[in-house]
Every structure is written in C-alpha cells, then in structure tokens.
Protein backbone atom coordinates (compact mmCIF):
# COMPACT_ATOMS: atom_id res chain seq x y z
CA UNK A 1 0.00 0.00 0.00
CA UNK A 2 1.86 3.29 -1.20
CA UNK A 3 5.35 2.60 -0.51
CA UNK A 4 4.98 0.73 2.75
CA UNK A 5 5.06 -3.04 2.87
CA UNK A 6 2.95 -5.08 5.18
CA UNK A 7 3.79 -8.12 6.18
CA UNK A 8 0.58 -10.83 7.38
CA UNK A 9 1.34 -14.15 9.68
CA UNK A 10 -1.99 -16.01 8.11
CA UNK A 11 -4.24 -15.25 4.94
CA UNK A 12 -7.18 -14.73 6.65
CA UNK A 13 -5.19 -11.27 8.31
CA UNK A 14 -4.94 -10.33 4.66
CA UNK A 15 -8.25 -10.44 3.98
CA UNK A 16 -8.97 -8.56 6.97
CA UNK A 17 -6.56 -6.07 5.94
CA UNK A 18 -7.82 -5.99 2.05
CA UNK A 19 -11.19 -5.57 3.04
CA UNK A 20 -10.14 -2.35 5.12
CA UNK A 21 -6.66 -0.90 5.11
CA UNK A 22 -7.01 2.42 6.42
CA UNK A 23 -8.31 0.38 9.61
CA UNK A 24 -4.95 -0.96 10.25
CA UNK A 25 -2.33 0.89 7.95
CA UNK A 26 -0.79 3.38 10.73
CA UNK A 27 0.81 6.18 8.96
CA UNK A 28 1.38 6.57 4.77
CA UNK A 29 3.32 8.63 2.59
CA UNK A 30 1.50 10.35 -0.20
CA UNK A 31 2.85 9.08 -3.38
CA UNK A 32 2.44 12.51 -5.26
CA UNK A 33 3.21 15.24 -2.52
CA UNK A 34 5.27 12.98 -0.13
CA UNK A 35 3.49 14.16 2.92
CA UNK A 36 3.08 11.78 5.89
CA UNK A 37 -0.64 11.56 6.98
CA UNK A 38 -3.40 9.00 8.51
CA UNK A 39 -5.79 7.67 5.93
CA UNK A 40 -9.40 7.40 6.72
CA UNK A 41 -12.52 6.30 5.29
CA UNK A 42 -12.65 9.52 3.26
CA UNK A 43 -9.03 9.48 1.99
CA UNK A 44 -9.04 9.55 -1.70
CA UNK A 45 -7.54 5.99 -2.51
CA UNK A 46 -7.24 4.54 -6.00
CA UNK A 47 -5.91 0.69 -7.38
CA UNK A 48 -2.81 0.76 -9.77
CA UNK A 49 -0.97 -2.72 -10.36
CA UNK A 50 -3.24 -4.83 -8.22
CA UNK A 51 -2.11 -2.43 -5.26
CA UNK A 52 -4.54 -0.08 -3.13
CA UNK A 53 -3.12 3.80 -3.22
CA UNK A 54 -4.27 6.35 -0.40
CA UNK A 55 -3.71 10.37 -0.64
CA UNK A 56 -3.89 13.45 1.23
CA UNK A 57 -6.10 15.31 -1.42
CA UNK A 58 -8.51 14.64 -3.96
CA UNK A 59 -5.59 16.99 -6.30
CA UNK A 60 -2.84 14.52 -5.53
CA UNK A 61 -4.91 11.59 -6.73
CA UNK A 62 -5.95 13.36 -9.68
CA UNK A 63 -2.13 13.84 -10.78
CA UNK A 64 -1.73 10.26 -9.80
CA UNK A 65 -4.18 8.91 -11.85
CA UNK A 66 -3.19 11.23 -14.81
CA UNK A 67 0.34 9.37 -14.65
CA UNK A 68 0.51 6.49 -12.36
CA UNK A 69 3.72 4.90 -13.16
CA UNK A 70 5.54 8.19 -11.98
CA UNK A 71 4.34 8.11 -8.89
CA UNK A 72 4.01 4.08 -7.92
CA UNK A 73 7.87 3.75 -7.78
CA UNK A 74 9.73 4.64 -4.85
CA UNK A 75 12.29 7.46 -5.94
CA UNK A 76 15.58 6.37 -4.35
CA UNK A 77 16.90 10.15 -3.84
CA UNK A 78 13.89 11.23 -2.22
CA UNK A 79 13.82 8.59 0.30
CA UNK A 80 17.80 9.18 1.73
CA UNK A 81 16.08 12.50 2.50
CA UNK A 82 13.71 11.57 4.48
C-alpha cells in the first residue's frame, strides 16, 4: 500500500486487511506530494498494479491517476532524505 510493505502471519489477516486498510495501515506517505498523513474512510484511494493507493487530497490523486507509473515507484533520492 503506497510505498509501505505489510507483512501478514496467516491469509485470513490479509483479507482482513484488504477488506479495510485504512483500519490498520498506521501512517502513509503520499505518493504525489510525499506528505506523511493517517488515511481514513474519506481518503481519496485509488488501485494501480493490483495495489490499493491512499492520498492526502482529492488533487494529488488526480495527478496520480493522470500518470501512475511516476508516482508508484519509490524514488531512491527522495527517500535518503527523508
């Protein structure tokens, strides 16, 4: 989910977690802005490559979905920065 990876000790936690990630995701990094932030029911959230994507604005989904390969990979520099 957005550049975090989750890790489940059964498949029937993964379902759980499929069925609602924002439940039990913790804190995300927007894949367009890079801000850090909580998702919630109301977070914009899109699918790209089988993968659920959650945002801080309806605006940084919008770019997302105009160009999702940009923004689905990790970019190396940006995370030594962090």
């Amino acid at each position: 989910m957005n550049w975090e990876t989750f890790f489940f000790a059964d498949l029937e936690s993964k379902q759980r977690f499929d069925a609602d990630p924002s439940r039990y995701c913790g804190i995300l990094t927007d894949p367009v802005s890079h801000l850090r932030f909580v998702p919630g029911e109301r977070s914009p959230r899109t699918q790209y490559d089988g993968r659920p994507y959650f945002f801080y604005s309806e605006a940084n989904k919008a770019t997302f979905d105009a160009n999702p390969a940009t923004y689905a990979k990790v970019n190396a520099d940006w995370v030594t920065r962090m």
